[in-house]
Protein backbone atom coordinates (compact mmCIF):
# COMPACT_ATOMS: atom_id res chain seq x y z
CA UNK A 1 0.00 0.00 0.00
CA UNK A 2 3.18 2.08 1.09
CA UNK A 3 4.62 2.10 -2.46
CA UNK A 4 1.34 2.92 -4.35
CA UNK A 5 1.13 6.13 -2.42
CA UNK A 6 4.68 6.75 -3.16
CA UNK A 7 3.79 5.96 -7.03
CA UNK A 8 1.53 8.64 -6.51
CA UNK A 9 4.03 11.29 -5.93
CA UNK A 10 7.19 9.61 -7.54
CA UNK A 11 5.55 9.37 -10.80
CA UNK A 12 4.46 12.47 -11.77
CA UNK A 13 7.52 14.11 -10.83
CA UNK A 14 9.54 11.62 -12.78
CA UNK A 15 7.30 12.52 -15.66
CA UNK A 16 8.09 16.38 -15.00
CA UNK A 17 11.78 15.27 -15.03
CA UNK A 18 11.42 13.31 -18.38
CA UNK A 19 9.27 16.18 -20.22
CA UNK A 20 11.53 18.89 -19.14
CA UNK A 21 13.25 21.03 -22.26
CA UNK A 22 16.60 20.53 -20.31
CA UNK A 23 18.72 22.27 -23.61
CA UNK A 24 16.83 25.91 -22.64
CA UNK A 25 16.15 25.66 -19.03
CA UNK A 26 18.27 28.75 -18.21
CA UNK A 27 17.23 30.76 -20.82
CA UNK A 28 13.30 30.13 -19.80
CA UNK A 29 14.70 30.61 -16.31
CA UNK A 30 16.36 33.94 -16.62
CA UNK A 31 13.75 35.44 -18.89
CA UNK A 32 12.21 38.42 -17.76
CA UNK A 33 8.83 37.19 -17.17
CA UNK A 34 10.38 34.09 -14.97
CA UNK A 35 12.82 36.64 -12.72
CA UNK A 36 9.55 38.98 -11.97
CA UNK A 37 7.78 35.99 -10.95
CA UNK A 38 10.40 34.48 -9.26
CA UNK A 39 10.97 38.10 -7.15
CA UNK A 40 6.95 38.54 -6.67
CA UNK A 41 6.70 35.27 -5.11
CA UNK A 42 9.63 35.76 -2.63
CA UNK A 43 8.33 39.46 -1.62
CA UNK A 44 5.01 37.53 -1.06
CA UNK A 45 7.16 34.66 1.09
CA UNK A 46 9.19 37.36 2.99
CA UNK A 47 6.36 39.01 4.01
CA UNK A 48 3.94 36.41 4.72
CA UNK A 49 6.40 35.45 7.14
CA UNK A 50 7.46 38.70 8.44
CA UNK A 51 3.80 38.92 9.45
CA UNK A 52 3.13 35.83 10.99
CA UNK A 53 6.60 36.54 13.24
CA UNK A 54 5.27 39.41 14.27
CA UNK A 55 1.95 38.71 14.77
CA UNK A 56 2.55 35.32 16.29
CA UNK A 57 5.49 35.46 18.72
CA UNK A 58 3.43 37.60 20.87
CA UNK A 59 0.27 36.08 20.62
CA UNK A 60 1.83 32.59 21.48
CA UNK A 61 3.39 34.22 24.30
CA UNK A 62 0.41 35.97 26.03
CA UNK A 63 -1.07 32.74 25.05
CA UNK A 64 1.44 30.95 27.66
CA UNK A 65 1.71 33.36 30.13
CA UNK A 66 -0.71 35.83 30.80
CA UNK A 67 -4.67 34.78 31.55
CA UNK A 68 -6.82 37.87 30.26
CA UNK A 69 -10.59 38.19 29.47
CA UNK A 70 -11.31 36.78 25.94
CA UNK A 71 -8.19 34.67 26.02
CA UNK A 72 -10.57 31.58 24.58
CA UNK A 73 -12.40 33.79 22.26
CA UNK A 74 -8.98 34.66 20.93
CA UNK A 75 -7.48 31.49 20.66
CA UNK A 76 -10.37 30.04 18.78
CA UNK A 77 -9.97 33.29 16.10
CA UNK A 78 -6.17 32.55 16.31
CA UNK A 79 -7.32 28.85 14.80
CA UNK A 80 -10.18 29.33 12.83
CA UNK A 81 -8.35 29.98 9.90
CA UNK A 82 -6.29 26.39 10.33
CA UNK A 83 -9.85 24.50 10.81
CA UNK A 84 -11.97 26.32 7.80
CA UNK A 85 -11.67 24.95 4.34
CA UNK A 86 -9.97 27.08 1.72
CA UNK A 87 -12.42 28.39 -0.55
């Protein structure tokens, strides 16, 4: 059962590796249009994470150490967004 879920993921990327116009990789990768991407979606990584430092070091640590009103109602908006589908 093990190895048909690794099929599952082993496969497809072997098929990626297969298909793959090897000869002008570099030139599709440093094409304009591929190095704008490529910058857009680190920004968008950077500061995704930038804002989840900030945001979340604190909370986890009034979460551990200080009891406040609305601590509970605050947790449970602090994991809503891990427990709602995507839409």
């Amino acid at each position: 059962m093990a190895a048909v879920g690794a099929a599952f993921f082993v496969l497809p990327l072997a098929g990626l590796l297969v298909r793959t116009p090897w000869g002008s990789a570099w030139q599709l990768l440093t094409s304009s249009e591929a190095v704008t991407a490529l910058r857009l979606s680190l920004l968008a990584s950077l500061s995704a994470t930038a804002i989840a430092v900030v945001l979340g070091v604190p909370l986890a640590w009034m979460f551990a150490r200080i009891a406040f009103p609305g601590r509970a109602v605050l947790r449970a908006l602090t994991v809503l967004p891990m427990v709602l589908p995507p839409v």
